[in-house]
PDB file of N, CA and C in Angstrom:
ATOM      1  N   UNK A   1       0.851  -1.169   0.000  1.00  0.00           N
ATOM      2  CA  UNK A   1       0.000   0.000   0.000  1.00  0.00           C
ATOM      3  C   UNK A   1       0.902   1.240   0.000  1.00  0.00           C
ATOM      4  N   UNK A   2       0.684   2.237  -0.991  1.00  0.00           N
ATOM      5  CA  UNK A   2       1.382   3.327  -0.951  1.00  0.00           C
ATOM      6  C   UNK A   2       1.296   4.510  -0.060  1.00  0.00           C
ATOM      7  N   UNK A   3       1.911   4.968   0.140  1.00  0.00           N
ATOM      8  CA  UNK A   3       1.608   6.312   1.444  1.00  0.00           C
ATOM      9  C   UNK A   3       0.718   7.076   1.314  1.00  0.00           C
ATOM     10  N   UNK A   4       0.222   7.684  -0.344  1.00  0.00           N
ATOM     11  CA  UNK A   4      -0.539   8.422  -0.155  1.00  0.00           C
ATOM     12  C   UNK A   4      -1.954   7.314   0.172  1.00  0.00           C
ATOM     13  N   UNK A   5      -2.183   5.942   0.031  1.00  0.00           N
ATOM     14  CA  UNK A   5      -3.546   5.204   0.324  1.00  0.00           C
ATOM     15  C   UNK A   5      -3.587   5.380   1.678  1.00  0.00           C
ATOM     16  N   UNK A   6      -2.234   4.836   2.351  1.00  0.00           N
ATOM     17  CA  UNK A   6      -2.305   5.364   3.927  1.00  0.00           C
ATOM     18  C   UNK A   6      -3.290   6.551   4.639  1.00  0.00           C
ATOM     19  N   UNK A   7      -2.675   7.712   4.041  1.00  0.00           N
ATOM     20  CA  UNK A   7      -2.939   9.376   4.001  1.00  0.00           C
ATOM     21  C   UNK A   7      -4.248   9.332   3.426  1.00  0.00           C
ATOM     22  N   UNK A   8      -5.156   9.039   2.534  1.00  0.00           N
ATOM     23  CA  UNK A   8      -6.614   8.926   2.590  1.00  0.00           C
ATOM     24  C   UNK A   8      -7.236   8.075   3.311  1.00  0.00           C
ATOM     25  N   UNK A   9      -6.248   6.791   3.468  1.00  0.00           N
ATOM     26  CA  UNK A   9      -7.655   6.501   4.310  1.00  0.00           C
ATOM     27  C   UNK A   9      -7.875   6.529   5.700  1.00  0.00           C
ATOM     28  N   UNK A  10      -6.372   6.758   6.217  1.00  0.00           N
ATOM     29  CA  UNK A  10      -6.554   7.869   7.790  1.00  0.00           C
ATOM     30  C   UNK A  10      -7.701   9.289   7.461  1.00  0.00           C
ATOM     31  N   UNK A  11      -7.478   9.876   6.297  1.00  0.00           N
ATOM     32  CA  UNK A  11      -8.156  10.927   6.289  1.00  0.00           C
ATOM     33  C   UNK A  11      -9.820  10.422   6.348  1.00  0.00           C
ATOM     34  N   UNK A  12      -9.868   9.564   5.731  1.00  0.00           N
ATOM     35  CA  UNK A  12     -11.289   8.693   5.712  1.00  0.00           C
ATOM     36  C   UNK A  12     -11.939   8.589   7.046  1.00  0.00           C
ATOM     37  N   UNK A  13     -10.795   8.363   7.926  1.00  0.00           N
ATOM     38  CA  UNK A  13     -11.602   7.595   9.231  1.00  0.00           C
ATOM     39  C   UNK A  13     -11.616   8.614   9.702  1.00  0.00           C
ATOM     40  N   UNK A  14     -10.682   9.792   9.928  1.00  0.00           N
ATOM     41  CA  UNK A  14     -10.623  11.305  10.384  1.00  0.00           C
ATOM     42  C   UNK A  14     -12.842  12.087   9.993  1.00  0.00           C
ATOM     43  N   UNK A  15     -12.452  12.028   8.823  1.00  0.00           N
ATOM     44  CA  UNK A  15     -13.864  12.658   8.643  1.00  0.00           C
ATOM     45  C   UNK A  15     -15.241  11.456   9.322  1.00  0.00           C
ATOM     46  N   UNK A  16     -14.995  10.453   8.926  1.00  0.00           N
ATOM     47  CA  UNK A  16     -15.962   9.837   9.254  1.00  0.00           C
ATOM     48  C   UNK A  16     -16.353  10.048  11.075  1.00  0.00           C
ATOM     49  N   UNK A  17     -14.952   9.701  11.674  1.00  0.00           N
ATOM     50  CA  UNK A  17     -15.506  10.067  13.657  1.00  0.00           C
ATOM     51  C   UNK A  17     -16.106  11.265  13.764  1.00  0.00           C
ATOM     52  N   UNK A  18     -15.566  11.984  12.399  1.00  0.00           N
ATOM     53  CA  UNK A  18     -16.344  13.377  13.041  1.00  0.00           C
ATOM     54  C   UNK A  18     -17.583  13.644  13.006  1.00  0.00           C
ATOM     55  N   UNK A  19     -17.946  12.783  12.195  1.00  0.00           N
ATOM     56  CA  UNK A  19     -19.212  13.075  11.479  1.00  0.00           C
ATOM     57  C   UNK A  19     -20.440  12.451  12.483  1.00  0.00           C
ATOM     58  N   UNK A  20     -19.462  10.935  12.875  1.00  0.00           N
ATOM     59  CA  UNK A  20     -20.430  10.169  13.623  1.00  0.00           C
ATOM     60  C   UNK A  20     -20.067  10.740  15.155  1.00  0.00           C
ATOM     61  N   UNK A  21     -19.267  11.339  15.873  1.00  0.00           N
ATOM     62  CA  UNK A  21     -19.515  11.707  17.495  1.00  0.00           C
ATOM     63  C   UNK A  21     -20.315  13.273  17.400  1.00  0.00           C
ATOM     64  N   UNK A  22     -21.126  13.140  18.542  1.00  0.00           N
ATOM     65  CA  UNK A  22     -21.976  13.802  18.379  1.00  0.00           C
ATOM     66  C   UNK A  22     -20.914  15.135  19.226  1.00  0.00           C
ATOM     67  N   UNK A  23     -20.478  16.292  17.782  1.00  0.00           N
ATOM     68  CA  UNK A  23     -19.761  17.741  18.227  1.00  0.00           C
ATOM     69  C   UNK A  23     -20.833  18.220  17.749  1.00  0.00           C
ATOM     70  N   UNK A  24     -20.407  19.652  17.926  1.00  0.00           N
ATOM     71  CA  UNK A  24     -20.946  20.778  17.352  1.00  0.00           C
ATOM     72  C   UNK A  24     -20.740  20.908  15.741  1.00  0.00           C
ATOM     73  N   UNK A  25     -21.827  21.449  14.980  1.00  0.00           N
ATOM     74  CA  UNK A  25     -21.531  21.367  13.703  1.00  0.00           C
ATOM     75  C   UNK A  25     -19.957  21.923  12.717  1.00  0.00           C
ATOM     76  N   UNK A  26     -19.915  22.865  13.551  1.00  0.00           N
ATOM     77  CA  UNK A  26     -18.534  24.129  13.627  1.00  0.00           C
ATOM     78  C   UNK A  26     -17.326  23.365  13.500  1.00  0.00           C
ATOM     79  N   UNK A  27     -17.770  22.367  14.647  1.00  0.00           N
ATOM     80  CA  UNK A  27     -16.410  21.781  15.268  1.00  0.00           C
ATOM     81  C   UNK A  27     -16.143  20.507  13.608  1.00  0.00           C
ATOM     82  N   UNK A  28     -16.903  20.165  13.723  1.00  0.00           N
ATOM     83  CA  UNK A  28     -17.006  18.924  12.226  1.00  0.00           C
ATOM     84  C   UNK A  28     -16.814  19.775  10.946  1.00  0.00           C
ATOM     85  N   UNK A  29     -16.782  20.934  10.684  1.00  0.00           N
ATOM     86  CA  UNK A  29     -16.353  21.454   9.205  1.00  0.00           C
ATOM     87  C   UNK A  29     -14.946  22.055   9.575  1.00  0.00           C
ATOM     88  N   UNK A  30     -14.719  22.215  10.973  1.00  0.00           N
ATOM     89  CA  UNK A  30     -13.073  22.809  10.513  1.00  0.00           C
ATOM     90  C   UNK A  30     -12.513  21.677  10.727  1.00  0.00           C
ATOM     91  N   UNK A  31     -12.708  20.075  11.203  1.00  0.00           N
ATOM     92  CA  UNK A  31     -11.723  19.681  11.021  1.00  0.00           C
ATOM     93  C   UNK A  31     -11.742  18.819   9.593  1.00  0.00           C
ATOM     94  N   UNK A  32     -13.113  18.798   8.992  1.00  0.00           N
ATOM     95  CA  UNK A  32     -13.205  18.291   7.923  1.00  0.00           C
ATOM     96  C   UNK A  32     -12.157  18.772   6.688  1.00  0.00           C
ATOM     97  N   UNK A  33     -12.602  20.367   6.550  1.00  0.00           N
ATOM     98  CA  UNK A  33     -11.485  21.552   5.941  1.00  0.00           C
ATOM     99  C   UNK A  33     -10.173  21.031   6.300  1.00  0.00           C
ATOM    100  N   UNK A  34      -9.961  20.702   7.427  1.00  0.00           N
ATOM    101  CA  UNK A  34      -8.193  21.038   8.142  1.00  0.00           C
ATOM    102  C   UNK A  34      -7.945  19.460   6.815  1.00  0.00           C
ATOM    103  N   UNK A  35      -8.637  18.371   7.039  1.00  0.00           N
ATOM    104  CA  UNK A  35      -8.169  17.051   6.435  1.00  0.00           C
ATOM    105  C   UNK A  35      -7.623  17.276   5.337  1.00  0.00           C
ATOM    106  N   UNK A  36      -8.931  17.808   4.657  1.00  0.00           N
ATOM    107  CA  UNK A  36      -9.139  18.291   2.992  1.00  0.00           C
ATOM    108  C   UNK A  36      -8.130  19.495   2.894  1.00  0.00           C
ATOM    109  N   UNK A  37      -8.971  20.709   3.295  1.00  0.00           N
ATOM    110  CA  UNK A  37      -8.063  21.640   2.783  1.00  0.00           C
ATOM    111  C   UNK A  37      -6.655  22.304   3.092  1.00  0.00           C
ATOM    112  N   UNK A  38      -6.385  21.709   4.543  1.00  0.00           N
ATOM    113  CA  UNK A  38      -5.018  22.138   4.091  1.00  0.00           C
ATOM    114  C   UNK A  38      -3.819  21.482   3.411  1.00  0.00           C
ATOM    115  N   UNK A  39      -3.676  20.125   2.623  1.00  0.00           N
ATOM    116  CA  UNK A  39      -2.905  19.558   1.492  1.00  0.00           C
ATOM    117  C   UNK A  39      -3.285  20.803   0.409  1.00  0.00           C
ATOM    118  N   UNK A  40      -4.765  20.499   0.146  1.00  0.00           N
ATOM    119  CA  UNK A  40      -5.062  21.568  -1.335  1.00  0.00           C
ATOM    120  C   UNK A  40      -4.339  23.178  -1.222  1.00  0.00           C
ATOM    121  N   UNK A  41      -4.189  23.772  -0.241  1.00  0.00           N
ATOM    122  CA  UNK A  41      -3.965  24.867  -0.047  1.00  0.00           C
ATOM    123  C   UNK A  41      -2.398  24.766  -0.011  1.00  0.00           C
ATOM    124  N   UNK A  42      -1.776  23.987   0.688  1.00  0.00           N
ATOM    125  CA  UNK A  42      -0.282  23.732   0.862  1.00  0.00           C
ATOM    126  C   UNK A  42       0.284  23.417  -1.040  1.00  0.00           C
ATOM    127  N   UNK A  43      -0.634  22.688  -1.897  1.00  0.00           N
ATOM    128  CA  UNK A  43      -0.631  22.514  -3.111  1.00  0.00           C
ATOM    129  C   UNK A  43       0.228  23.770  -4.152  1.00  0.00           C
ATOM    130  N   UNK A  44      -1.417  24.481  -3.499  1.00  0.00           N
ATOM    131  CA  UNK A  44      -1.721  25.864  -4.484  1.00  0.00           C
ATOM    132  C   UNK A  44      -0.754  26.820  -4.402  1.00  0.00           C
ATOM    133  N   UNK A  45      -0.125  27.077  -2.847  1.00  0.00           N
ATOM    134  CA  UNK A  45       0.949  27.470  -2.520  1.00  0.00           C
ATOM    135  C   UNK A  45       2.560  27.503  -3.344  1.00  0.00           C
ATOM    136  N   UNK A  46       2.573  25.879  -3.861  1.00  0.00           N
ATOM    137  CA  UNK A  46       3.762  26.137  -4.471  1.00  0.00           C
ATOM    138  C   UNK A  46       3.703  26.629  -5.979  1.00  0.00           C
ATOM    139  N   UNK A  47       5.039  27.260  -6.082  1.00  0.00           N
ATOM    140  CA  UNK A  47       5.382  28.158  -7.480  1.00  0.00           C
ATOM    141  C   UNK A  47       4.714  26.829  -8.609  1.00  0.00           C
ATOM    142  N   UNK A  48       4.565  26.786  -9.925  1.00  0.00           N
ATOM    143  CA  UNK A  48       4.773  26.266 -10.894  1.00  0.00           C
ATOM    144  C   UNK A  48       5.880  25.050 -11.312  1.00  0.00           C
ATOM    145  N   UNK A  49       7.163  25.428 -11.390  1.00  0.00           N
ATOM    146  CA  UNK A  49       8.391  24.652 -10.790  1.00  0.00           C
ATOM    147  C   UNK A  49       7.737  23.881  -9.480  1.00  0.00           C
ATOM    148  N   UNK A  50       8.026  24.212  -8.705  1.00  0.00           N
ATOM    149  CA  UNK A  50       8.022  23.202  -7.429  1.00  0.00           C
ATOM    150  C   UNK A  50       6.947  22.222  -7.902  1.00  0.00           C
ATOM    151  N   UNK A  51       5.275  22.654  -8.463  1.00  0.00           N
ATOM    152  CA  UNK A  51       4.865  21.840  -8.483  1.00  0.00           C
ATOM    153  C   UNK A  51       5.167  20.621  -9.259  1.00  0.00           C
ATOM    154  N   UNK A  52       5.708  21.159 -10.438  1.00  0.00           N
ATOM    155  CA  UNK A  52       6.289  19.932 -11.442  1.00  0.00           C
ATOM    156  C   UNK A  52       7.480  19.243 -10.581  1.00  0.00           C
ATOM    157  N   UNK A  53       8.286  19.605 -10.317  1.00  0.00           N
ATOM    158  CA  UNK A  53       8.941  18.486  -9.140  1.00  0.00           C
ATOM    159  C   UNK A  53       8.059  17.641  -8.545  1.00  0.00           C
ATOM    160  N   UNK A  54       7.060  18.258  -7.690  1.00  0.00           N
ATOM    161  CA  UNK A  54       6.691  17.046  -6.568  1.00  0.00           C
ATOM    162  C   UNK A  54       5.757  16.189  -8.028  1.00  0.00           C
ATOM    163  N   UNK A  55       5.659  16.903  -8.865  1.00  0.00           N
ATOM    164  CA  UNK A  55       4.644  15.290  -9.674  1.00  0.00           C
ATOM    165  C   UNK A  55       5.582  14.553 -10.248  1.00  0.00           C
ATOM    166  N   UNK A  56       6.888  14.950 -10.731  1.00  0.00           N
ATOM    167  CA  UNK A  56       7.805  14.044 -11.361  1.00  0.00           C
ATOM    168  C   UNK A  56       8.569  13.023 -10.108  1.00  0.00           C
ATOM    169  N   UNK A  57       8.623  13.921  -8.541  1.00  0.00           N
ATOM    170  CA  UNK A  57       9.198  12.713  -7.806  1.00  0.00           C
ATOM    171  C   UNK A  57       8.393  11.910  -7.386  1.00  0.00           C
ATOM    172  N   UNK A  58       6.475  12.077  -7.976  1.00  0.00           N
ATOM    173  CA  UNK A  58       5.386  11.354  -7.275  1.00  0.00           C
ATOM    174  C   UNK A  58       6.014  10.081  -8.338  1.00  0.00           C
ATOM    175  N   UNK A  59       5.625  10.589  -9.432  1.00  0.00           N
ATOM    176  CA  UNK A  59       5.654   9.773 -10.528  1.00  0.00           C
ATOM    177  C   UNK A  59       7.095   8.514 -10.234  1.00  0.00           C
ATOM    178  N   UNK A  60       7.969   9.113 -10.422  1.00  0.00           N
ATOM    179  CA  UNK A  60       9.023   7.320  -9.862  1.00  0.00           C
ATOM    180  C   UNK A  60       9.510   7.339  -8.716  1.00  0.00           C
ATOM    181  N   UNK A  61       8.395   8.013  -7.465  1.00  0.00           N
ATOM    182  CA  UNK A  61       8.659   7.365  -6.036  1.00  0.00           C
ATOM    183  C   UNK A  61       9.626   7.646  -5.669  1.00  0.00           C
ATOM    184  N   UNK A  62       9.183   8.609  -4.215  1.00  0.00           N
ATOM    185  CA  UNK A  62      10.215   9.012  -3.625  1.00  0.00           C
ATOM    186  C   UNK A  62      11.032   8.098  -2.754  1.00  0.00           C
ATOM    187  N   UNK A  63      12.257   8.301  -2.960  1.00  0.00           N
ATOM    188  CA  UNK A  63      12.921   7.304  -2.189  1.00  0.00           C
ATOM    189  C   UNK A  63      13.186   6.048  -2.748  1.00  0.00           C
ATOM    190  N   UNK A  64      13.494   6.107  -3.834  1.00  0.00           N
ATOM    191  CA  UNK A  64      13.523   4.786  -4.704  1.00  0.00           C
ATOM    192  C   UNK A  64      14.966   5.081  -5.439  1.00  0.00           C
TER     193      UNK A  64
END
């Protein structure tokens, strides 16, 4: 299993407790956001360059 399957499907079980323990609604969209959006935002963040790096070292695995 690759790291990023790891990293969703922790994120999976992350949203799901939230959804099912009974918080406040507030409390269940920021940490839903925090799961989701802060990768997407950390994403958007990098220059052009950087991003083509991280897809070319996705692409033949880092650490290989």
């Amino acid at each position: 299993m690759s790291p990023v399957q790891k990293y969703a499907i922790g994120a999976g079980i992350v949203v799901l407790l939230t959804l099912i323990l009974p918080l406040p609604g507030w409390v269940t969209l920021l940490v839903i956001l925090g799961v989701i959006g802060a990768p997407v935002v950390g994403y958007f963040m990098l220059d052009p360059s950087q991003r083509e790096r991280l897809k070319r070292a996705r692409r033949r695995g880092i650490g290989r």
